[in-house]
C-alpha atoms as a PDB file:
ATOM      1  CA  UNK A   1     110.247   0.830 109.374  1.00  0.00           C
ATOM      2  CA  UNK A   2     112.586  -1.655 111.034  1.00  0.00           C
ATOM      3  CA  UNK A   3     112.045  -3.026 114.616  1.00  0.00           C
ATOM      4  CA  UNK A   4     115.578  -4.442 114.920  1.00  0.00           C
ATOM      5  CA  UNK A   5     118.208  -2.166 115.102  1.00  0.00           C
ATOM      6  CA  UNK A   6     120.881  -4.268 114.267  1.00  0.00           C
ATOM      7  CA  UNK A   7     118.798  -4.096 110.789  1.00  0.00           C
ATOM      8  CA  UNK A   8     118.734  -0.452 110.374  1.00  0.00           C
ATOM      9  CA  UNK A   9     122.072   0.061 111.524  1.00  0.00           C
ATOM     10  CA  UNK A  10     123.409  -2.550 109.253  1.00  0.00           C
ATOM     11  CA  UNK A  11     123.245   0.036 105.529  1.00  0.00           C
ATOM     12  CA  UNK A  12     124.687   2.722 107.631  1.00  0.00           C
ATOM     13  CA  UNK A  13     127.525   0.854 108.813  1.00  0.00           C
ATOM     14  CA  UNK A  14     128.091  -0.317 105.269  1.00  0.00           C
ATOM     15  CA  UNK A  15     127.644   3.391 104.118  1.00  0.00           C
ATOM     16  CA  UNK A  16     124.278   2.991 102.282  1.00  0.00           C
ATOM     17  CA  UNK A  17     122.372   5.494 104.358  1.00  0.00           C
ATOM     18  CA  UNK A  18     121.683   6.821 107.521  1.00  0.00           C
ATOM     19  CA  UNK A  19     119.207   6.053 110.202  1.00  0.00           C
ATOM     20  CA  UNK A  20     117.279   7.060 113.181  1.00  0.00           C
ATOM     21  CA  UNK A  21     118.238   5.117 116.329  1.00  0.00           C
ATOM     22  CA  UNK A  22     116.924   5.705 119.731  1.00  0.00           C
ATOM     23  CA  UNK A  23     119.369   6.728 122.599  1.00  0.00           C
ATOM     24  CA  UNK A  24     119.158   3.113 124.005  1.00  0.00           C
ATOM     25  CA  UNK A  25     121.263   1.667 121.402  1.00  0.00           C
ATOM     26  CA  UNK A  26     124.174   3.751 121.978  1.00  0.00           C
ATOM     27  CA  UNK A  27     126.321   1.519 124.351  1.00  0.00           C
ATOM     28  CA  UNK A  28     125.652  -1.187 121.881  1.00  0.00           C
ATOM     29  CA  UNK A  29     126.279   0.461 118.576  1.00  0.00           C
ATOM     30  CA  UNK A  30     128.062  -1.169 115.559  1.00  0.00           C
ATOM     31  CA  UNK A  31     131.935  -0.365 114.512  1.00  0.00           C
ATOM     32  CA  UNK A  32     132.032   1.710 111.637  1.00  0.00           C
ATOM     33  CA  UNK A  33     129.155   4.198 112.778  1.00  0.00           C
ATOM     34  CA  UNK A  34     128.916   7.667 113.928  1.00  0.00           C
ATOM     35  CA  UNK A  35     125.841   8.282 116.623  1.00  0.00           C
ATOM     36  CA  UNK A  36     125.149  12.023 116.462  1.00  0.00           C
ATOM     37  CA  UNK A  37     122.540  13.907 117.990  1.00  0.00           C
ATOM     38  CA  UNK A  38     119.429  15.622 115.739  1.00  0.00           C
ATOM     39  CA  UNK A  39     120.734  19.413 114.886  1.00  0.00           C
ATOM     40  CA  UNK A  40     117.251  20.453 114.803  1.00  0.00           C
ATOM     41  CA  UNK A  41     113.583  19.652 116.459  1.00  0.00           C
ATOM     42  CA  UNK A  42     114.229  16.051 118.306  1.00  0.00           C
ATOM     43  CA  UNK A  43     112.225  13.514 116.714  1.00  0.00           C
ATOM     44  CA  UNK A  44     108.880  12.835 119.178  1.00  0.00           C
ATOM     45  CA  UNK A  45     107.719   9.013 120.129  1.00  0.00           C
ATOM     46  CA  UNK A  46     104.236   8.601 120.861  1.00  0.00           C
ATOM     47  CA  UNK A  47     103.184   5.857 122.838  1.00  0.00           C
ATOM     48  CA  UNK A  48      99.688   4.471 122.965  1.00  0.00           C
ATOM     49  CA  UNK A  49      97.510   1.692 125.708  1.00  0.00           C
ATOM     50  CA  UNK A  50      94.954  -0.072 124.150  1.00  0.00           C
ATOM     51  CA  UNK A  51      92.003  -1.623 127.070  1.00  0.00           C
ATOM     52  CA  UNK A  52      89.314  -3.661 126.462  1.00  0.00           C
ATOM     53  CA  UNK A  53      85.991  -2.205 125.541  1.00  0.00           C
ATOM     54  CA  UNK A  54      83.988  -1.612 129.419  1.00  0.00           C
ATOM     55  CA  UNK A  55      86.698  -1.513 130.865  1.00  0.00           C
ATOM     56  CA  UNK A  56      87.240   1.874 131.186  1.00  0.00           C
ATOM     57  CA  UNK A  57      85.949   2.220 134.561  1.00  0.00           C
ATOM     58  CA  UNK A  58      88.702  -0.560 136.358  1.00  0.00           C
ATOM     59  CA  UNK A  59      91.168   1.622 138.605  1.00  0.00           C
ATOM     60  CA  UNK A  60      94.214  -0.442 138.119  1.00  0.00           C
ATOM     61  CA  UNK A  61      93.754   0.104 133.921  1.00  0.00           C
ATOM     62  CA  UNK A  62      92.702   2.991 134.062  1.00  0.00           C
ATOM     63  CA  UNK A  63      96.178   3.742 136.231  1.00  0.00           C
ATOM     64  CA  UNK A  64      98.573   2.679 133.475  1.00  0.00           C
ATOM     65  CA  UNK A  65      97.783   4.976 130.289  1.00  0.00           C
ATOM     66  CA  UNK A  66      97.834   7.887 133.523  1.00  0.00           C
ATOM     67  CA  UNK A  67     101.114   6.313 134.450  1.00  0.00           C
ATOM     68  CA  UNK A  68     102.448   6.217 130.988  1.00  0.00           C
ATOM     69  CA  UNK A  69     101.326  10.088 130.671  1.00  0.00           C
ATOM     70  CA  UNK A  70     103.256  11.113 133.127  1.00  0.00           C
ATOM     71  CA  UNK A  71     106.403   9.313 132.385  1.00  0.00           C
ATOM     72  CA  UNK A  72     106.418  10.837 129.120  1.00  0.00           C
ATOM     73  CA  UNK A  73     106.507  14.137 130.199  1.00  0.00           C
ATOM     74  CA  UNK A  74     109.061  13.441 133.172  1.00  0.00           C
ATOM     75  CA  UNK A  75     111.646  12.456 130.086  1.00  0.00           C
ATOM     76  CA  UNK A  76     110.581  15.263 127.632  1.00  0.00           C
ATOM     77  CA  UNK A  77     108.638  18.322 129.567  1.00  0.00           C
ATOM     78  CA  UNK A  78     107.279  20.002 126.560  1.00  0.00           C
ATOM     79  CA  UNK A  79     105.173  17.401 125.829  1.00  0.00           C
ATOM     80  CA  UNK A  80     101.021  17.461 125.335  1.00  0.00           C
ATOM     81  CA  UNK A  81      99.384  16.691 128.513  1.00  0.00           C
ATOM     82  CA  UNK A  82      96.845  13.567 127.479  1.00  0.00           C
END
């Protein structure tokens, strides 16, 4: 796994593989490569908060996971509730 994707994009480009990019990267892709969309099942992201231990309880941190939840779903519907 690569967290730049200059990096992963770099083999493609050079015709040494393919990758998985995330839509984001589109308007700055590399010449040379092809972005095409998943034929089958889209690939699924999942996206976790860590808090403190005790501090389960706070309102404001216990907002954000809630918050991230529900943005989740607003972008892809079928998604687990959590």
């Amino acid at each position: 796994m690569v967290n730049d994707w200059q990096a992963s994009a770099a083999p493609v480009a050079a015709g040494a593989g393919v990758a998985l990019l995330p839509l984001l990267v589109q308007p700055r892709h590399r010449p040379g490569l092809v972005l095409r969309e998943p034929r089958a099942r889209r690939p699924a992201r999942y996206v976790f908060a860590a808090l403190r231990a005790g501090s389960e309880g706070d309102p404001v941190l216990a907002a954000v996971p809630a918050e991230l939840g529900r943005a989740g779903r607003a972008v892809s519907p079928g998604s687990p509730p959590s």
